[in-house]
Protein backbone atom coordinates (compact mmCIF):
# COMPACT_ATOMS: atom_id res chain seq x y z
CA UNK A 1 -39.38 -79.90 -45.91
CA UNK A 2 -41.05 -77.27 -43.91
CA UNK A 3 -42.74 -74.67 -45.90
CA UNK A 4 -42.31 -71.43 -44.16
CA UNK A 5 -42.50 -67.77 -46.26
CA UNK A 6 -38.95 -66.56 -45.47
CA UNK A 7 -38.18 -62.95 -45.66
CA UNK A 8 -35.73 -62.00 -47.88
CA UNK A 9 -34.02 -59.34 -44.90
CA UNK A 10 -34.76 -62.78 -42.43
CA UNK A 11 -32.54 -64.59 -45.19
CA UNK A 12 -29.99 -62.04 -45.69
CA UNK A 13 -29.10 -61.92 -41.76
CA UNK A 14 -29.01 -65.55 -41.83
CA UNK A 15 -26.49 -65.76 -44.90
CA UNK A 16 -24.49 -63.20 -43.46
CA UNK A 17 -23.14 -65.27 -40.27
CA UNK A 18 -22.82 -68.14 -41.93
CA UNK A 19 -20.69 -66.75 -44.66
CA UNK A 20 -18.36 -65.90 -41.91
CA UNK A 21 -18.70 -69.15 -40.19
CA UNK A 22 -21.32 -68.88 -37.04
CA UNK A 23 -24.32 -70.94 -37.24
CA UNK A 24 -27.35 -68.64 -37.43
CA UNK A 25 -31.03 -70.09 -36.46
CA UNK A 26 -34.41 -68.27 -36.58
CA UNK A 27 -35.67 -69.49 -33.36
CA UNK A 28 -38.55 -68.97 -30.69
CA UNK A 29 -42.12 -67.39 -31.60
CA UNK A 30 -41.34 -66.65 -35.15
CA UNK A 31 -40.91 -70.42 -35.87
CA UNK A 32 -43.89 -71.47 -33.69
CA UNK A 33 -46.08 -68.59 -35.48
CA UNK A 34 -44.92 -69.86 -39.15
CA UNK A 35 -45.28 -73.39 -37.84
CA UNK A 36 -49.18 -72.43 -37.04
CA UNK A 37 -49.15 -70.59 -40.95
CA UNK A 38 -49.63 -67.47 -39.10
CA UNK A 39 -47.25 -64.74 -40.75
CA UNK A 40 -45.07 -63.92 -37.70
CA UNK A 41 -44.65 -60.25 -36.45
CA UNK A 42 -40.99 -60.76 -35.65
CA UNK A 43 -37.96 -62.54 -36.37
CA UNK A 44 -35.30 -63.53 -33.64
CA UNK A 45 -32.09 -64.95 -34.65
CA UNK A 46 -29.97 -66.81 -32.59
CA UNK A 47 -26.28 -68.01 -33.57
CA UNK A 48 -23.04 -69.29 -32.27
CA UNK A 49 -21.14 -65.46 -33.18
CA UNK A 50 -20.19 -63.85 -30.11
CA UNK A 51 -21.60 -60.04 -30.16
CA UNK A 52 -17.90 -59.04 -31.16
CA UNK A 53 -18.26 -61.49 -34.05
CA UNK A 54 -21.71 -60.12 -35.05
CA UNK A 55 -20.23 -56.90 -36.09
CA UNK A 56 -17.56 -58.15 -37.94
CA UNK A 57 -19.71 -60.79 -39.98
CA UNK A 58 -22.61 -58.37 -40.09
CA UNK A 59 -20.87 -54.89 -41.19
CA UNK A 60 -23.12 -53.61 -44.16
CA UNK A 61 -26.15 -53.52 -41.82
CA UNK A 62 -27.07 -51.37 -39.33
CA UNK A 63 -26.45 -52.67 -35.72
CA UNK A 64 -28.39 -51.30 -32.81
CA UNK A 65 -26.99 -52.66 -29.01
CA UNK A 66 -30.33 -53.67 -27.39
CA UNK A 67 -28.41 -55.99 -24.61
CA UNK A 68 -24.59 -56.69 -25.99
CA UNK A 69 -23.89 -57.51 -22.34
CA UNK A 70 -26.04 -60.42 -22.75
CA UNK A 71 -25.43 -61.26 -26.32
CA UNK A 72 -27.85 -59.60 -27.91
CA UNK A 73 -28.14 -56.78 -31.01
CA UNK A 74 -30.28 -55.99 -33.29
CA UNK A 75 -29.84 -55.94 -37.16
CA UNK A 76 -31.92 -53.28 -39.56
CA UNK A 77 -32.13 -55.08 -42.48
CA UNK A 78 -34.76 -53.94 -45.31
CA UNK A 79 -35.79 -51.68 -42.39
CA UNK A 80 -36.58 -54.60 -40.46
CA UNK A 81 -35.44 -55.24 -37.15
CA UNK A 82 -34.20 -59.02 -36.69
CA UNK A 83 -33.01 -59.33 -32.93
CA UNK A 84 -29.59 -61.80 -32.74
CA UNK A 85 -28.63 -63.47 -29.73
CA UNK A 86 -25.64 -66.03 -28.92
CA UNK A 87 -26.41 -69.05 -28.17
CA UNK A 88 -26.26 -69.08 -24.32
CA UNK A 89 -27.46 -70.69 -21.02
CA UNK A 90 -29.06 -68.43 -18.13
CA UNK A 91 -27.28 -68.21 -14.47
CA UNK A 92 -29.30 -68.37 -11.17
CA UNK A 93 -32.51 -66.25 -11.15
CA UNK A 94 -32.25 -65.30 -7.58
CA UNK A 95 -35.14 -62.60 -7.70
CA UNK A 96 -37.35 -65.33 -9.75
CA UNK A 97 -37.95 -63.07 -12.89
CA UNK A 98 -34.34 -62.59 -14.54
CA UNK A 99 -30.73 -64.50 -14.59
CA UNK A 100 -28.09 -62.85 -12.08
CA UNK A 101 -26.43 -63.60 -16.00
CA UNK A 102 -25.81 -65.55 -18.60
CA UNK A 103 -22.45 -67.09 -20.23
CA UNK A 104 -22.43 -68.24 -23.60
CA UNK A 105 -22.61 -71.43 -25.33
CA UNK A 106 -21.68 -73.59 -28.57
CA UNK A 107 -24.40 -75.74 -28.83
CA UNK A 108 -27.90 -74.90 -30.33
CA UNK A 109 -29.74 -77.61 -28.03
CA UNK A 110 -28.37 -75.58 -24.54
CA UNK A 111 -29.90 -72.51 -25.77
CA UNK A 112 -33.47 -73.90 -26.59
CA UNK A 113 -33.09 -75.86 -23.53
CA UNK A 114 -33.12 -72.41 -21.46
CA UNK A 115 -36.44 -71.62 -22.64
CA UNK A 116 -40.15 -71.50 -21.46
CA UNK A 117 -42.21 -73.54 -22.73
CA UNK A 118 -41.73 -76.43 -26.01
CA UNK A 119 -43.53 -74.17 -28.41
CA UNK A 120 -41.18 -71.48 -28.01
CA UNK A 121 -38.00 -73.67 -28.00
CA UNK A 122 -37.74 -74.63 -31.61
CA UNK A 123 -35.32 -73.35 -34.24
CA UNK A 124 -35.67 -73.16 -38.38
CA UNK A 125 -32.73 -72.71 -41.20
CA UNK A 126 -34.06 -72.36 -44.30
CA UNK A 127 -31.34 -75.10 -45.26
CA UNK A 128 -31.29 -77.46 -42.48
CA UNK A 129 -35.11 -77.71 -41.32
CA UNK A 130 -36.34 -77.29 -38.16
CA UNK A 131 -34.39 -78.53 -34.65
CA UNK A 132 -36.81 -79.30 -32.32
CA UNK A 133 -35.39 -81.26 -29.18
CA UNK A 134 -38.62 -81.26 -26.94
CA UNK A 135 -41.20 -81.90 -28.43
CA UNK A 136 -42.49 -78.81 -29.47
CA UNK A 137 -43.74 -79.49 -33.06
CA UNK A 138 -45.71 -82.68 -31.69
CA UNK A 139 -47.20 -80.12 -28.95
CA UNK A 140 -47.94 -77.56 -31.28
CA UNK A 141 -49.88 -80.65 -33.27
CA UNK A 142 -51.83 -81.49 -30.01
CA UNK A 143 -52.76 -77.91 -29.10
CA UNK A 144 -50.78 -77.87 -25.76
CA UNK A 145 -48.80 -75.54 -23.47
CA UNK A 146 -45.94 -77.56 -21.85
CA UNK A 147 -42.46 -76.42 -19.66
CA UNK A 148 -39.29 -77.37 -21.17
CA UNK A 149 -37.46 -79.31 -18.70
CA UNK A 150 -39.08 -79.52 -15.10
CA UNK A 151 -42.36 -76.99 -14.79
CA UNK A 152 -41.30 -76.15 -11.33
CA UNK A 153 -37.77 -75.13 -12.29
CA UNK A 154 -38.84 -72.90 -14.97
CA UNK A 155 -41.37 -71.22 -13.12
CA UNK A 156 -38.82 -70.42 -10.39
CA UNK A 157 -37.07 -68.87 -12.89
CA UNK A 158 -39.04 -66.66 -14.00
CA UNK A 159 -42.39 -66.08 -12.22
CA UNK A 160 -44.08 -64.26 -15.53
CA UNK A 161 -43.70 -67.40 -16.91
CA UNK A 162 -47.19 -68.21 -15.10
CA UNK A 163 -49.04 -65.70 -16.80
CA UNK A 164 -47.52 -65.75 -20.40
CA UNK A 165 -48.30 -70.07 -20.55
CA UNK A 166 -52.53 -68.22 -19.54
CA UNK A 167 -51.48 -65.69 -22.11
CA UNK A 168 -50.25 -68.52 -24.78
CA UNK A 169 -53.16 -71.07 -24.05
CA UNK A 170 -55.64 -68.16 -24.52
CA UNK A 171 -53.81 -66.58 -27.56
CA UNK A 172 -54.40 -70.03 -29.42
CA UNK A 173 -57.11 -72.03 -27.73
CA UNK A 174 -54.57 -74.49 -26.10
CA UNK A 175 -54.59 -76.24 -23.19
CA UNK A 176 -51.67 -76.81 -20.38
CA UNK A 177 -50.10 -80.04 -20.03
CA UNK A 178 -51.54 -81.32 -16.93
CA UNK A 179 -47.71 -81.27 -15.05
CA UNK A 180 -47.60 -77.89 -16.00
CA UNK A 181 -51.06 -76.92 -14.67
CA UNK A 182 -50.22 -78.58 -11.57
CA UNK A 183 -47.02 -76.67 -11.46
CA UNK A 184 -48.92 -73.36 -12.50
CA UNK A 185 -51.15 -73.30 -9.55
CA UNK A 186 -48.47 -74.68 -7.12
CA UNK A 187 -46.26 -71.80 -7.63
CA UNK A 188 -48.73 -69.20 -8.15
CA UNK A 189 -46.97 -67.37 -5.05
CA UNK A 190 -43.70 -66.08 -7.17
CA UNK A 191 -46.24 -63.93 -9.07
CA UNK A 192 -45.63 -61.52 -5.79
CA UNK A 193 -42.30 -60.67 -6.94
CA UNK A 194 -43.98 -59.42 -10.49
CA UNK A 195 -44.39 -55.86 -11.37
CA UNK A 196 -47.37 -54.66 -11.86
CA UNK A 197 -46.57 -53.32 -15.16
CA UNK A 198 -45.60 -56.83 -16.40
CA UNK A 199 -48.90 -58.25 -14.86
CA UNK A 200 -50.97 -55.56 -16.50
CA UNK A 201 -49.03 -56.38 -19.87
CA UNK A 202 -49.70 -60.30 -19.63
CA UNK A 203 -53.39 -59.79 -18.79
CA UNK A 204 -53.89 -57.47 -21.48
CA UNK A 205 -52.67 -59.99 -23.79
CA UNK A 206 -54.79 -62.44 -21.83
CA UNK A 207 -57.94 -60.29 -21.84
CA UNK A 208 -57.54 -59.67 -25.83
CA UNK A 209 -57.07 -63.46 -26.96
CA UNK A 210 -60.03 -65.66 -28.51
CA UNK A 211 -59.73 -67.79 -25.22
CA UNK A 212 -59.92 -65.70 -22.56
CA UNK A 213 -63.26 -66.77 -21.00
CA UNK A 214 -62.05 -70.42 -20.75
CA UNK A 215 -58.70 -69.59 -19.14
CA UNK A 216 -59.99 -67.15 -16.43
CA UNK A 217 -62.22 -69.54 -15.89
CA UNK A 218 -59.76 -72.89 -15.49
CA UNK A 219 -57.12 -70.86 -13.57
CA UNK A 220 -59.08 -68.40 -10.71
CA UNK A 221 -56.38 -68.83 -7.93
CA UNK A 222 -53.51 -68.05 -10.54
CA UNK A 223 -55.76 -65.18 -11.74
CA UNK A 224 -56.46 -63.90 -8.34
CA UNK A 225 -52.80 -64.28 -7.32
CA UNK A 226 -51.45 -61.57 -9.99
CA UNK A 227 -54.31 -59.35 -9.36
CA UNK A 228 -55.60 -59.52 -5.96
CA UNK A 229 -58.42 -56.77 -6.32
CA UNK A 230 -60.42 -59.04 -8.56
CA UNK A 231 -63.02 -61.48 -7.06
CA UNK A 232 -62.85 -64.51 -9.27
CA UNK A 233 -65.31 -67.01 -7.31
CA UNK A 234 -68.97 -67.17 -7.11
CA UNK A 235 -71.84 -66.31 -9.29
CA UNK A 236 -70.68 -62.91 -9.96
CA UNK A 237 -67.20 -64.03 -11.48
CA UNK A 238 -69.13 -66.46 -13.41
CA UNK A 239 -71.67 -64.02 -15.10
CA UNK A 240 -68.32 -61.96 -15.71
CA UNK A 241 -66.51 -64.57 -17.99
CA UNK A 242 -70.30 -65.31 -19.47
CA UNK A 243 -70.05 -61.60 -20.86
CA UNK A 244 -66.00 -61.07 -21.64
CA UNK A 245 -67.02 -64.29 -24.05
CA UNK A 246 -69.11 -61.91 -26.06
CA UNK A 247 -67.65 -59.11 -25.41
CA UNK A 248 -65.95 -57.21 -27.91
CA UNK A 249 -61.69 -57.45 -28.41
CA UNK A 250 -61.27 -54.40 -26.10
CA UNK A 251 -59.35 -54.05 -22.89
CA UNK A 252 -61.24 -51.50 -20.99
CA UNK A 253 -64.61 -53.21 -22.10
CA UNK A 254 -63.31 -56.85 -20.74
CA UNK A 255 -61.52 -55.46 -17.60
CA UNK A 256 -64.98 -53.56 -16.76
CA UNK A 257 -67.03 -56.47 -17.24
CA UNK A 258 -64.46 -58.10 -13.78
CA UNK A 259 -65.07 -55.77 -11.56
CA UNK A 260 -67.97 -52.82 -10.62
CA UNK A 261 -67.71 -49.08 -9.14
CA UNK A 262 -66.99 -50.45 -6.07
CA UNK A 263 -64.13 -51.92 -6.92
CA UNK A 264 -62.30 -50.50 -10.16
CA UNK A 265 -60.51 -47.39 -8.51
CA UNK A 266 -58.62 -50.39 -6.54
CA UNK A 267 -58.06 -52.84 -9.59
CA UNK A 268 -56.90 -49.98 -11.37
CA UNK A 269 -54.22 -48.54 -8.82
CA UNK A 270 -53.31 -52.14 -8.49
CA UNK A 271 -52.48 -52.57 -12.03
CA UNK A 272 -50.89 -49.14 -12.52
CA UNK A 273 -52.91 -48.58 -15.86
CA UNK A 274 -52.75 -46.04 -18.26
CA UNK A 275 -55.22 -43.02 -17.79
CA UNK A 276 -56.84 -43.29 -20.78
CA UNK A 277 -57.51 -47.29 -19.27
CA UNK A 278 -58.83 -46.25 -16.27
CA UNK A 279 -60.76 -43.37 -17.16
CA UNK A 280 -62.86 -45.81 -19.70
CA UNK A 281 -63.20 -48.69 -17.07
CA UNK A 282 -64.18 -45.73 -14.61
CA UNK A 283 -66.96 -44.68 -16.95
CA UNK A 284 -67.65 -47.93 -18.09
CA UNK A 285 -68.46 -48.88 -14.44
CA UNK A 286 -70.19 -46.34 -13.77
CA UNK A 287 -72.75 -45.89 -16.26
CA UNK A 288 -73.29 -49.56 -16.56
CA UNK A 289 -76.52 -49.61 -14.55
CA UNK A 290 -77.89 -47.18 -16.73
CA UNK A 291 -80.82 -47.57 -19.08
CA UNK A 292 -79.92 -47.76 -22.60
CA UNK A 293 -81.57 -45.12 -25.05
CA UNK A 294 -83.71 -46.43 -27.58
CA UNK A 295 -84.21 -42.44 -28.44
CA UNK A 296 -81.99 -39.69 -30.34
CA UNK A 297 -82.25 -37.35 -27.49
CA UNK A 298 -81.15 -39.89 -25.23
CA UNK A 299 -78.53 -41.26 -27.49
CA UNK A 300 -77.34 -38.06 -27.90
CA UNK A 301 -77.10 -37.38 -23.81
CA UNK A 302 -75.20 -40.48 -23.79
CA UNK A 303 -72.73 -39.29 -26.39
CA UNK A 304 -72.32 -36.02 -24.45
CA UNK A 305 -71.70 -37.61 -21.47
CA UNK A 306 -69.11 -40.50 -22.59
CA UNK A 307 -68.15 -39.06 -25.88
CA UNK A 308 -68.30 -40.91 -29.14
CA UNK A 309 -65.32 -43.88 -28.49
CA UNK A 310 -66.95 -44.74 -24.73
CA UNK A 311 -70.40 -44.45 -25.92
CA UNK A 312 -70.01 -47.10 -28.02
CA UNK A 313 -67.82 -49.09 -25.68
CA UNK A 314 -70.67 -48.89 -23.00
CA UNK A 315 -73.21 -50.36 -25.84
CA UNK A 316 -70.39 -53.13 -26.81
CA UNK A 317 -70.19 -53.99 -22.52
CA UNK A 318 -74.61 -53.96 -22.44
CA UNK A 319 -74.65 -56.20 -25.31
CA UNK A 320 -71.93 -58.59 -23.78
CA UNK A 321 -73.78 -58.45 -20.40
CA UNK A 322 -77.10 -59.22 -22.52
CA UNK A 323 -78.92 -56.04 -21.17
CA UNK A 324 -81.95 -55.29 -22.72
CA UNK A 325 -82.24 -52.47 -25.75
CA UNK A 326 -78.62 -52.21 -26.06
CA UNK A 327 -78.42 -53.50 -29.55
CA UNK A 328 -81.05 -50.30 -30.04
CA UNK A 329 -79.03 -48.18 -27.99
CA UNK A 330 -76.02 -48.70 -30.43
CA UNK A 331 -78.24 -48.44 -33.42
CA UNK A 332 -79.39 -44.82 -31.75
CA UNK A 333 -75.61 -43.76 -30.90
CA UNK A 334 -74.31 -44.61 -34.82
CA UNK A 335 -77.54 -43.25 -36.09
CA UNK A 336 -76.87 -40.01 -34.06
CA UNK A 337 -72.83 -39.57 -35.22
CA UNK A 338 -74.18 -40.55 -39.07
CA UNK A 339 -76.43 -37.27 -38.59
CA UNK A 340 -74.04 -34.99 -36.84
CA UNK A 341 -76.36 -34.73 -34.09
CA UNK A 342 -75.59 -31.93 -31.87
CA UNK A 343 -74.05 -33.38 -28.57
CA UNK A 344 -71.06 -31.12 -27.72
CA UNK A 345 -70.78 -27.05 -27.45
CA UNK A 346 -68.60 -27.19 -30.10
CA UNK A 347 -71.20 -27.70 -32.43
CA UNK A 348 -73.40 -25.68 -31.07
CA UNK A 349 -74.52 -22.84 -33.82
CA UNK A 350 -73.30 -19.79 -30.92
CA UNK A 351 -71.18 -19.08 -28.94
CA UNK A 352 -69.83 -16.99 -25.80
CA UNK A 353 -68.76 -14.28 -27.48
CA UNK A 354 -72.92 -13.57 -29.20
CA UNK A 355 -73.68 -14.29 -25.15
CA UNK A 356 -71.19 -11.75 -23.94
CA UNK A 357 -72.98 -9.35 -26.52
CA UNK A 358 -75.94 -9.73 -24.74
CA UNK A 359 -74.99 -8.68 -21.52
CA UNK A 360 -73.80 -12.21 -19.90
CA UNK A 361 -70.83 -12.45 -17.95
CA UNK A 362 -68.87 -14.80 -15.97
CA UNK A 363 -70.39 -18.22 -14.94
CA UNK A 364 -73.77 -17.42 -16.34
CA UNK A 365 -72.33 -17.74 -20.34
CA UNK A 366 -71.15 -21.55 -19.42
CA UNK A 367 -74.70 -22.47 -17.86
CA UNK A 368 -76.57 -21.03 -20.74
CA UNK A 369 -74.34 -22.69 -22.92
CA UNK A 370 -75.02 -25.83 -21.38
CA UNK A 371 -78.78 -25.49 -20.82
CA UNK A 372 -78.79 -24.59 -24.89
CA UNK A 373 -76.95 -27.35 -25.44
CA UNK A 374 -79.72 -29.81 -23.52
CA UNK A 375 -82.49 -27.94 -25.43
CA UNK A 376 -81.11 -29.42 -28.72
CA UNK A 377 -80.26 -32.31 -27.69
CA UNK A 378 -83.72 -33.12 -26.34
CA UNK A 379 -85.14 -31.52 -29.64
CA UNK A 380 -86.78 -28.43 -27.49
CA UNK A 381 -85.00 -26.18 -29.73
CA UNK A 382 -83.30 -25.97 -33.63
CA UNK A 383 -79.60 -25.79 -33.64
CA UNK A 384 -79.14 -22.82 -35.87
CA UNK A 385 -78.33 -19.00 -34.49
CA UNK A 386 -81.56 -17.37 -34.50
CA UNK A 387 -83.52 -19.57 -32.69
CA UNK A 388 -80.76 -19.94 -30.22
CA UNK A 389 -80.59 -16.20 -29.48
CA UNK A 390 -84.17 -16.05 -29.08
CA UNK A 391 -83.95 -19.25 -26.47
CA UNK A 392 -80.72 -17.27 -24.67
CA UNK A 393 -82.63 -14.45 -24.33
CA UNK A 394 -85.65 -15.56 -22.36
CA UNK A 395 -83.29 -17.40 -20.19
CA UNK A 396 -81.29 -14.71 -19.31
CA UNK A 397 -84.66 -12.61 -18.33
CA UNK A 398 -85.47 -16.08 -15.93
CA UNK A 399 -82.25 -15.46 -14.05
């Protein structure tokens, strides 16, 4: 008997079509997560109840239509969402990422049959134990990433499929069945019809997993055919993957250590990322060559410049790249916040309105501001109003 934690609002979804007379399965990454003993992060149902038939057998819980067209809703249950699909089989994926459509099914084994890869086409009753038709359990056992079926077919299918098996055999340290590797790399060329903001989604994932290193490393040509703006041969790839292996779980830190300033304005468009993404990989790149402060003042130049969050990403990307005085530098930086060191205007003890009262105006309250600001920073001055004052006023009788 398997022994998988079952929720109770898992449980209750499940009772509820069978007490009106579908067969109800948790099926796909939930089983393979509890299969692992990792608690999974959502359940999906699948069952032989038409969407129709769902409502009726499922009418004291909240249904949401997230894709009743193709058999699917979702049931709140506890306040958890459990996502319910008929059992069905997909039609011709003419644009190699999604079925022209599906029709529906009364057999368990031609649903799991439809799907990716063996460790995601297993299903679990709490009653009737776990239906596993190929081989997925035995694969989970061995550690490896296999297509259902034939790898070619499935990757024709669906041309993400490349990137989530990189995704999967990073996630958990597994390695690709050698026909689906060959497969992989033979059909690299559908990843053309993938949108960028899928690509960016699997290699985050990718970038984030305990294995990242060693798949970027096994699968270059795959790599370089999502993302073309990366350069993923020679000695510079290679001291790359060296440093996202040490590098800390963060996305902009790992996608900086791929590329340089040269490049990253590229990779970036490329990928459509976020702003907040590609304003850190920006900085990150270009501040990269810099020398790390072993200093306060220069920790706390660094924290002006980058702020607090990207100063310390730029120490975690020196200390991945193995730069020296970059553990120091990220002693200086925490040593600085723990202080309250001075590094913004805002904490600077004045303001322009006591400039303003001295006769400033315009531009010439911002640069004194600033050139204040340095002075503390670099220790030249105290941070408290008096002293301050005194420093404005001899600049202003410099300018």
């Amino acid at each position: 008997m398997l022994q998988i934690d079952w929720p109770g609002y898992v449980l209750a979804v499940l009772e509820a079509l069978e007490r009106a007379g579908y067969e109800a399965w948790a099926v796909g990454g939930c089983v393979r997560d509890a299969l692992l003993g990792r608690v999974p992060h959502d359940w999906d149902v699948c069952t032989l109840a038409t969407p129709p038939q769902m409502r009726r057998a499922l009418e004291g819980f909240r249904l949401v239509d997230t894709g009743e067209k193709h058999g699917t809703l979702t049931a709140v249950a506890g306040g958890e969402p459990v996502e319910i699909t008929t059992f069905r089989a997909d039609g011709a994926y003419t644009d190699h990422r999604r079925p022209d459509g599906v029709s529906f099914v009364r057999s368990l084994r031609e649903d799991l049959a439809r799907r990716d890869f063996t460790v995601n086409a297993m299903a679990c009753h709490p009653a009737r134990g776990l239906a596993d038709y190929f081989g997925g359990r035995e694969d989970l056992r061995w550690g490896l990433i296999r297509c259902v079926g034939e790898a070619d077919e499935r990757f024709n299918e669906d041309g993400l499929r490349l990137l989530r098996a990189l995704r999967f055999a990073a996630r958990f340290r597994f390695a690709i069945e050698p026909e689906t590797a060959e497969a992989l790399r033979r059909n690299r060329g559908l990843l053309r019809f993938i949108a960028r903001e899928r690509v960016l989604s699997e290699l985050r994932g990718m970038l984030l997993a305990p294995g990242a290193a060693e798949i970027l490393a096994a699968y270059p040509e795959v790599i370089a055919a999502a993302v073309p703006q990366l350069r993923t041969e020679g000695d510079a790839w290679r001291r790359a993957l060296a440093a996202v292996e040490k590098a800390p779980a963060d996305f902009s830190v790992r996608l900086a250590l791929l590329t340089d300033s040269r490049n990253a304005a590229d990779l970036l468009s490329g990928l459509k990322t976020d702003c907040e993404t590609r304003d850190d990989v920006l900085a990150l790149t270009r501040r990269r060559g810099d020398t790390p402060p072993r200093d306060a003042p220069g920790a706390r130049r660094l924290l002006f410049a980058l702020g607090e969050e990207r100063a310390r990403k730029l120490c975690g990307l020196w200390r991945a790249e193995g730069r020296e005085g970059a553990d120091e530098a990220a002693e200086q930086i925490e040593a600085a916040l723990a202080r309250q060191d001075c590094h913004t205007l805002a904490q600077l003890q004045i303001g322009g309105r006591q400039l303003t009262a001295m006769g400033l105006r315009g531009p010439a309250v911002g640069e004194t501001l600033r050139e204040l600001l340095f002075a503390v920073m670099d220790g030249r001055i105290e941070n408290e109003e008096s002293a301050l004052l005194d420093a404005a006023k001899r600049l202003s009788e410099k300018k």
